[in-house]
N, C-alpha and C. Protein backbone atom coordinates (compact mmCIF):
# COMPACT_ATOMS: atom_id res chain seq x y z
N UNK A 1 -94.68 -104.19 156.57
CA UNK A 1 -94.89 -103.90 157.96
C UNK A 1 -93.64 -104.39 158.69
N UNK A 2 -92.87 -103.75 159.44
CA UNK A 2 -91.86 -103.80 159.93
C UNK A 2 -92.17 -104.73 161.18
N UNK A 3 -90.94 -104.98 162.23
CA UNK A 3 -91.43 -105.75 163.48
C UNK A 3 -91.98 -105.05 164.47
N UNK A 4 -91.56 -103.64 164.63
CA UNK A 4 -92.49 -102.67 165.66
C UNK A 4 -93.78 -102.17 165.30
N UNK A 5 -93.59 -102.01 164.28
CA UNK A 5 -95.33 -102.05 163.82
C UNK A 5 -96.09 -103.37 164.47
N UNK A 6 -95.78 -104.40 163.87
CA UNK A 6 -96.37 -105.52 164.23
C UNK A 6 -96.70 -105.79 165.69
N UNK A 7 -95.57 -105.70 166.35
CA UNK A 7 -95.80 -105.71 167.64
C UNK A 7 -96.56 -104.75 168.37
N UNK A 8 -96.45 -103.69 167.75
CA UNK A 8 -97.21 -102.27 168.11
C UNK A 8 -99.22 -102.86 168.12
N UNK A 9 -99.11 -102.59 166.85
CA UNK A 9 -100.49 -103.28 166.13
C UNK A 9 -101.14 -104.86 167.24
N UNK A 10 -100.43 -105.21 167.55
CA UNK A 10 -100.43 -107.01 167.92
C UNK A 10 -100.99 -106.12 169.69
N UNK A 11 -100.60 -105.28 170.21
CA UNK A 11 -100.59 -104.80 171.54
C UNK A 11 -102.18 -104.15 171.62
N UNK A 12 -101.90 -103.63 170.20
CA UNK A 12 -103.36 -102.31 170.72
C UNK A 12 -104.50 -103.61 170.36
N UNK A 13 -104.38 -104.79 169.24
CA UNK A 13 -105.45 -105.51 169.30
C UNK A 13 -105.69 -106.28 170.31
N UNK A 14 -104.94 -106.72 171.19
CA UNK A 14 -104.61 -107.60 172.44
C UNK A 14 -105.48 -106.43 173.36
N UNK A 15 -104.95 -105.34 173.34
CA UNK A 15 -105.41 -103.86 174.60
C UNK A 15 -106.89 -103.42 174.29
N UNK A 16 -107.69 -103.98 173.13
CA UNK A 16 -109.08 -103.94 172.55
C UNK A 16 -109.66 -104.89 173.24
N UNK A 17 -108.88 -106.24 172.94
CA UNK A 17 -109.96 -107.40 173.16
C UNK A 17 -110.27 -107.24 174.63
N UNK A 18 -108.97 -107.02 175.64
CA UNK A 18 -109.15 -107.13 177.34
C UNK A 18 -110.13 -105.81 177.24
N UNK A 19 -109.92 -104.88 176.85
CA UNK A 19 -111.44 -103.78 177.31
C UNK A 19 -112.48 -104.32 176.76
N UNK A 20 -112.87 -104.80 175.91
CA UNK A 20 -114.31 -105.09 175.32
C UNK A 20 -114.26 -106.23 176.37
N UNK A 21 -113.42 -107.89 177.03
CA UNK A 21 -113.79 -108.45 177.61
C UNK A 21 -114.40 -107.89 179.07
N UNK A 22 -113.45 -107.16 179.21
CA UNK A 22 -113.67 -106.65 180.89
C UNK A 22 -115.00 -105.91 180.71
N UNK A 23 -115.22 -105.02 179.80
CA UNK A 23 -116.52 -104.30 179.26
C UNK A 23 -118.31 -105.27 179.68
N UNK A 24 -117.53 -106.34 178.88
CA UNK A 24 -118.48 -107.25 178.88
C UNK A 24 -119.17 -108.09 180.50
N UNK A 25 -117.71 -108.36 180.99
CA UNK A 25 -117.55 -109.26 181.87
C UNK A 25 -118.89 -107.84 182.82
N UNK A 26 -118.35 -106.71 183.13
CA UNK A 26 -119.06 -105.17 183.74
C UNK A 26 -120.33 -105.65 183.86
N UNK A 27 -120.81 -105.58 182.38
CA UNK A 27 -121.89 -105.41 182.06
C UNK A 27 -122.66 -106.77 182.67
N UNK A 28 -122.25 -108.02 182.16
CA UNK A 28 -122.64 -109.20 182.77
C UNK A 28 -123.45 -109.18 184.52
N UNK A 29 -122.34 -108.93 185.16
CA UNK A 29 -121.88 -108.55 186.25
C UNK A 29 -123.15 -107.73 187.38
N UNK A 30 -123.29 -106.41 185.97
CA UNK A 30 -124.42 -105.33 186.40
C UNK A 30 -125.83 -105.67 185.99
N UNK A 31 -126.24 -106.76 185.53
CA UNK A 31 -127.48 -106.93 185.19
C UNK A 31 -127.61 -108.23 186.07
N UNK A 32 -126.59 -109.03 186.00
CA UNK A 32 -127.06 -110.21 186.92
C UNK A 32 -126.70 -110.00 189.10
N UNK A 33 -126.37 -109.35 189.23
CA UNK A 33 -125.96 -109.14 190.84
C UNK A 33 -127.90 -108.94 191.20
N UNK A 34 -127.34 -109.06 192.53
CA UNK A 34 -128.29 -109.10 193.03
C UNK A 34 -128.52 -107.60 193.92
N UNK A 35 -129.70 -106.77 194.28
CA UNK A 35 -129.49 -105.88 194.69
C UNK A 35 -129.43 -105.95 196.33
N UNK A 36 -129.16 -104.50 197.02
CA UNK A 36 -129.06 -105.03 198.25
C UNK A 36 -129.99 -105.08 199.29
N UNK A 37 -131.15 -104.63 198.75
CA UNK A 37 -132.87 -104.75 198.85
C UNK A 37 -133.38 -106.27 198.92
N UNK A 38 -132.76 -106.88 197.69
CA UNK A 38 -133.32 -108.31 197.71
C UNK A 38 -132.30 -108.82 198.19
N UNK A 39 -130.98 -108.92 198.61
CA UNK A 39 -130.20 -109.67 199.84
C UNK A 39 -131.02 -109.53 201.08
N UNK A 40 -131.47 -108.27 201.19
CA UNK A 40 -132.04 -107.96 202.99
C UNK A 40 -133.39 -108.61 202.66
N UNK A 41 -134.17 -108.93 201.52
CA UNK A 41 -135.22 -109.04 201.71
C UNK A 41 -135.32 -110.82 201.66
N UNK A 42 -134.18 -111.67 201.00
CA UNK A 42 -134.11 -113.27 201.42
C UNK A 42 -133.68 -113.23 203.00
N UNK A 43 -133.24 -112.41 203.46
CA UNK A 43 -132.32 -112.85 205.01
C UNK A 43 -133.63 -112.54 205.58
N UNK A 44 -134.12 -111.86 205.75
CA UNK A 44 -135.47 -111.45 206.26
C UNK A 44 -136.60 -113.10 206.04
N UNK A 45 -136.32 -113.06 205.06
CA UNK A 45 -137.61 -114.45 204.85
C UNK A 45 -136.78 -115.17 205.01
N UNK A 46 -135.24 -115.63 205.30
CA UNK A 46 -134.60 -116.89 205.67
C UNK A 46 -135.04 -117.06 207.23
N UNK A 47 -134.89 -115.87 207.65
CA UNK A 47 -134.90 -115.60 209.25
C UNK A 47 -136.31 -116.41 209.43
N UNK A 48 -137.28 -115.61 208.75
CA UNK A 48 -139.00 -115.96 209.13
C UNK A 48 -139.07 -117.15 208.98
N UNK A 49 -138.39 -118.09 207.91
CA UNK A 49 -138.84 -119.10 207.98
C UNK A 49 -138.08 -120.18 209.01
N UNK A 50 -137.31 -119.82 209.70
CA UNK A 50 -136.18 -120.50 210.43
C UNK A 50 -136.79 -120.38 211.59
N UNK A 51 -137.97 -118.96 211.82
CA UNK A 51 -138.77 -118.74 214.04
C UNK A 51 -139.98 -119.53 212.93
N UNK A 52 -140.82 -120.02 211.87
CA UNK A 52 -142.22 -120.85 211.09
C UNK A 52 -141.80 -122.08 211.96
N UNK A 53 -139.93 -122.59 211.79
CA UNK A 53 -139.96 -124.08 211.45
C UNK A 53 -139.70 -124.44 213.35
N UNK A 54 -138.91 -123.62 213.98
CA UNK A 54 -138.91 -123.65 214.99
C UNK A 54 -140.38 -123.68 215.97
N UNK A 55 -141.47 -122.80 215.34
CA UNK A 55 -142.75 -122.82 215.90
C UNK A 55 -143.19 -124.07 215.58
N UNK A 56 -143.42 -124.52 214.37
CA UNK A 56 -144.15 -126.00 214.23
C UNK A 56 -143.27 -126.99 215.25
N UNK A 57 -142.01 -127.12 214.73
CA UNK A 57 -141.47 -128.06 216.06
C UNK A 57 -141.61 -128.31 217.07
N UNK A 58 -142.04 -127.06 218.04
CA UNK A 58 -142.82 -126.50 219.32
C UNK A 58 -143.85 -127.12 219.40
N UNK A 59 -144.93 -127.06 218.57
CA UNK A 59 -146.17 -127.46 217.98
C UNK A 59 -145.99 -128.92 217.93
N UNK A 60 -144.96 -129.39 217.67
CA UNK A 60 -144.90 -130.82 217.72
C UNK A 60 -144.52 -131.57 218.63
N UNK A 61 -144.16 -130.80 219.47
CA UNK A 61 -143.51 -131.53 220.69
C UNK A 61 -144.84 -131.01 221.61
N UNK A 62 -145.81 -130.24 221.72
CA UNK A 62 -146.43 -130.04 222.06
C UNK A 62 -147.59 -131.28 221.99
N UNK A 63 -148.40 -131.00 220.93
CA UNK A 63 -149.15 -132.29 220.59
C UNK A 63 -148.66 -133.95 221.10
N UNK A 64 -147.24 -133.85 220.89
CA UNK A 64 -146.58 -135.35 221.25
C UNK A 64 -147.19 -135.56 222.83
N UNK A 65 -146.44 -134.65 223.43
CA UNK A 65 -146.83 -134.41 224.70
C UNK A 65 -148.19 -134.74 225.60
N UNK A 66 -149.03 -133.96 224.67
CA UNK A 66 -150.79 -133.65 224.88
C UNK A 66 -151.27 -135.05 224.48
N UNK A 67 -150.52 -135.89 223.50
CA UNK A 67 -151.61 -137.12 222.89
C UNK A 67 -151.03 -137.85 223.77
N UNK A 68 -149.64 -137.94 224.35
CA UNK A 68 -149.12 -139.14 225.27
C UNK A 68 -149.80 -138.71 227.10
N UNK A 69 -150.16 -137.61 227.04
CA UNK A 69 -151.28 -137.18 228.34
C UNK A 69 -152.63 -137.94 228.72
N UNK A 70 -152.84 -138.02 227.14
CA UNK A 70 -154.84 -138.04 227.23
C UNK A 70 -154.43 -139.51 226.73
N UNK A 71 -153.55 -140.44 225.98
CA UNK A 71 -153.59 -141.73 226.46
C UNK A 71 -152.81 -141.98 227.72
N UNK A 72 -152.49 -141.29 228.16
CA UNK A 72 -152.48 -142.13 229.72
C UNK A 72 -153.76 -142.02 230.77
N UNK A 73 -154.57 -141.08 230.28
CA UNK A 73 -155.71 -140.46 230.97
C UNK A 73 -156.93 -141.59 230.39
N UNK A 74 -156.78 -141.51 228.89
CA UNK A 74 -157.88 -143.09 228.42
C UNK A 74 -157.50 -144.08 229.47
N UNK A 75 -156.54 -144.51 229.88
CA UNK A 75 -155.63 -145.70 230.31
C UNK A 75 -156.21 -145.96 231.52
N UNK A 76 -156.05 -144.98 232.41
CA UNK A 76 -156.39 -144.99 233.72
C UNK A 76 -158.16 -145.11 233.54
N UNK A 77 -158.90 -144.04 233.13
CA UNK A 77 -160.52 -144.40 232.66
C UNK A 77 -160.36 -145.26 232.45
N UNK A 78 -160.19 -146.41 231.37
CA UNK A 78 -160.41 -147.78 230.86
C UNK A 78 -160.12 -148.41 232.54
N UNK A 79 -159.21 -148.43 232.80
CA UNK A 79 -159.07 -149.24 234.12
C UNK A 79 -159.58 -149.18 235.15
N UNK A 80 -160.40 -148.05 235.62
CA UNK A 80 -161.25 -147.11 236.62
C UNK A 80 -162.22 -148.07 235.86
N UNK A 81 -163.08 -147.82 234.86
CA UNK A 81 -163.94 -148.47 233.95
C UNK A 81 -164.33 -149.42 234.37
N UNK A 82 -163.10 -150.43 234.29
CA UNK A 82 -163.21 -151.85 234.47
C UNK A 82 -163.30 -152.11 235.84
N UNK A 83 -162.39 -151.45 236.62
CA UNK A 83 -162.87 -151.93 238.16
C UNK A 83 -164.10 -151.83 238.82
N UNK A 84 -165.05 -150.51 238.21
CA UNK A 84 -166.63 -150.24 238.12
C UNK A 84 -167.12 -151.57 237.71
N UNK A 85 -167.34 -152.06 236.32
CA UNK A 85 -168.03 -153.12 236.18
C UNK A 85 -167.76 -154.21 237.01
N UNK A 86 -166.43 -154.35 236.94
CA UNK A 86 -166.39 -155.93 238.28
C UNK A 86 -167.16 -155.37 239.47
N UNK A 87 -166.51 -154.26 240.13
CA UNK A 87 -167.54 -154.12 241.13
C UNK A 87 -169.05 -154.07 241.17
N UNK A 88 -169.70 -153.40 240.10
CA UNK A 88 -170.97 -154.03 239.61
C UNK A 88 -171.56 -155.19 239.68
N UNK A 89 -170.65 -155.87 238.83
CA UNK A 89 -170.58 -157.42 238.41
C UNK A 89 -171.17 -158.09 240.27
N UNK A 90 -170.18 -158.33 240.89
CA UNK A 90 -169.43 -158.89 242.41
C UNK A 90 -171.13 -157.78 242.42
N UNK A 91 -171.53 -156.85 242.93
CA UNK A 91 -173.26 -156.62 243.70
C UNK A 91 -174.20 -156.94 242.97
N UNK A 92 -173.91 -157.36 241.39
CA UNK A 92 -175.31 -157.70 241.35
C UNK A 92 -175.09 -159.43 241.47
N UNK A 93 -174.28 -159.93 241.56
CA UNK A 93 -174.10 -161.14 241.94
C UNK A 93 -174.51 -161.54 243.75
N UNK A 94 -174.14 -160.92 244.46
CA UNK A 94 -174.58 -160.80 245.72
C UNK A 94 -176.06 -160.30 245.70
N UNK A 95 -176.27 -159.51 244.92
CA UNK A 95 -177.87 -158.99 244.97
C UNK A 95 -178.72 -160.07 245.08
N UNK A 96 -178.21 -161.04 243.56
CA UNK A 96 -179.16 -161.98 243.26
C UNK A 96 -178.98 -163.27 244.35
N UNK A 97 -177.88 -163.70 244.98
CA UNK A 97 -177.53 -164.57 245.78
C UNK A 97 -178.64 -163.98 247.16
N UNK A 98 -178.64 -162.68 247.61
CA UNK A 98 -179.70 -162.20 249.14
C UNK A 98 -181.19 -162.42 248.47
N UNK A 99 -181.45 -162.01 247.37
CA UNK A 99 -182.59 -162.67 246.62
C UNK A 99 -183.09 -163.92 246.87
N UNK A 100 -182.05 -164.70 246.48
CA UNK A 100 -182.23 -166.34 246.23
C UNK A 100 -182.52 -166.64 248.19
N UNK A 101 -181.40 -166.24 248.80
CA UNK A 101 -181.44 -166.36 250.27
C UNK A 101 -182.99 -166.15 250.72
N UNK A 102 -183.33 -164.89 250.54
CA UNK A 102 -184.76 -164.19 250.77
C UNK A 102 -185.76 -165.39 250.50
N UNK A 103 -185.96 -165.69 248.94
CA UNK A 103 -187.26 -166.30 248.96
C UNK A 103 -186.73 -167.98 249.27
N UNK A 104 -185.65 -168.40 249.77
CA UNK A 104 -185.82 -169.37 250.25
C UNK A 104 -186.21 -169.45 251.65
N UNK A 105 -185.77 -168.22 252.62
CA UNK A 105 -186.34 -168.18 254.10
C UNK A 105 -187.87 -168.06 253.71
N UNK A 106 -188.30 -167.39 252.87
CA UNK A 106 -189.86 -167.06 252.93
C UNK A 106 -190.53 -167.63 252.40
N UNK A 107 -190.01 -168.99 251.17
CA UNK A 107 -190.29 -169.95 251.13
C UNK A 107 -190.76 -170.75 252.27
N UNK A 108 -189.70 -171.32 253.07
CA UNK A 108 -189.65 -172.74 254.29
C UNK A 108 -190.74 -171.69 255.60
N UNK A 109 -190.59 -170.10 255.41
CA UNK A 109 -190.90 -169.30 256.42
C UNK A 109 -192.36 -169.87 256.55
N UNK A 110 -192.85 -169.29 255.12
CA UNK A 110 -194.35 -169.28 255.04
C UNK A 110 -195.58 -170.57 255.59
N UNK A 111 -195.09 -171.45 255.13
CA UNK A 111 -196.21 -172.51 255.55
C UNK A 111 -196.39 -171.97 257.17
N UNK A 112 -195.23 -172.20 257.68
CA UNK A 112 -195.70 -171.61 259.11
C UNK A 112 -195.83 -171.43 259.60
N UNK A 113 -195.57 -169.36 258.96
CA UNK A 113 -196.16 -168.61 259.16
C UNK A 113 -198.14 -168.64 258.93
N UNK A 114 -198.79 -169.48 258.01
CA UNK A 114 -199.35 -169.41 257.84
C UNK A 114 -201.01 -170.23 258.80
N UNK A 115 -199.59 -171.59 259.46
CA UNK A 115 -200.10 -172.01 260.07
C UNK A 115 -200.26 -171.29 261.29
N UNK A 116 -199.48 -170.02 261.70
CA UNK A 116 -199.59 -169.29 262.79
C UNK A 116 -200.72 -168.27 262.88
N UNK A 117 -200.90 -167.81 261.50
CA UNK A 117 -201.63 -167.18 261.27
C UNK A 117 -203.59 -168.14 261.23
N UNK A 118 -203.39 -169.25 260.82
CA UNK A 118 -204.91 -169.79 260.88
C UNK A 118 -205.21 -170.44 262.51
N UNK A 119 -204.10 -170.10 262.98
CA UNK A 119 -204.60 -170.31 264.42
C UNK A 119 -205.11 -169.58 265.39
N UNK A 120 -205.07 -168.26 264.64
CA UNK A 120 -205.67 -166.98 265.27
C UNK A 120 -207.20 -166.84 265.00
């Protein structure tokens, strides 16, 4: 085998291997890509889930909102609450004090009264 042979020969096996690689690499290529159905169809569910996460967030600032409302609303009741019972408290304390007042005038009242009354 001479040197142009060799080199000849050395070219076309070199000019085999790059087509069968590139062949390959094709083929690789065409079974693994993705189509352009399922690109539109992740951007589509990237999108949906991007207005899901934005809605719950909403949702959460919402609730934050609503629970820091209704404890300030307990807050004020509890304290409304409490000013009711003292005020309670303070009349039935006076109640029982015009009580006590009462049957002590009608205590000292009675004798007499009674003596006013047996003089009739």
């Amino acid at each position: 085998m001479s040197r142009t042979e060799f080199v000849l020969a050395t070219a076309i096996i070199l000019f085999v291997a790059f087509c069968l690689g590139w062949f390959a690499n094709w083929l690789l290529h065409r079974f693994t890509r993705v189509a352009a159905d399922d690109v539109a169809q992740l951007d589509r569910m990237s999108q949906e889930l991007h207005e899901a996460e934005e809605t719950r967030d909403q949702a959460i600032t919402y609730l934050q909102q609503r629970e820091a409302e209704l404890t300030n609303q307990l807050s004020q009741t509890e304290a409304e609450l409490g000013a009711a019972m003292e005020g309670l408290r303070d009349a039935r304390h006076e109640a029982e004090e015009m009580r006590a007042y009462i049957e002590s005038m009608s205590n000292t009242s009675a004798p007499a009264g009674e003596a006013f009354s047996s003089k009739r």
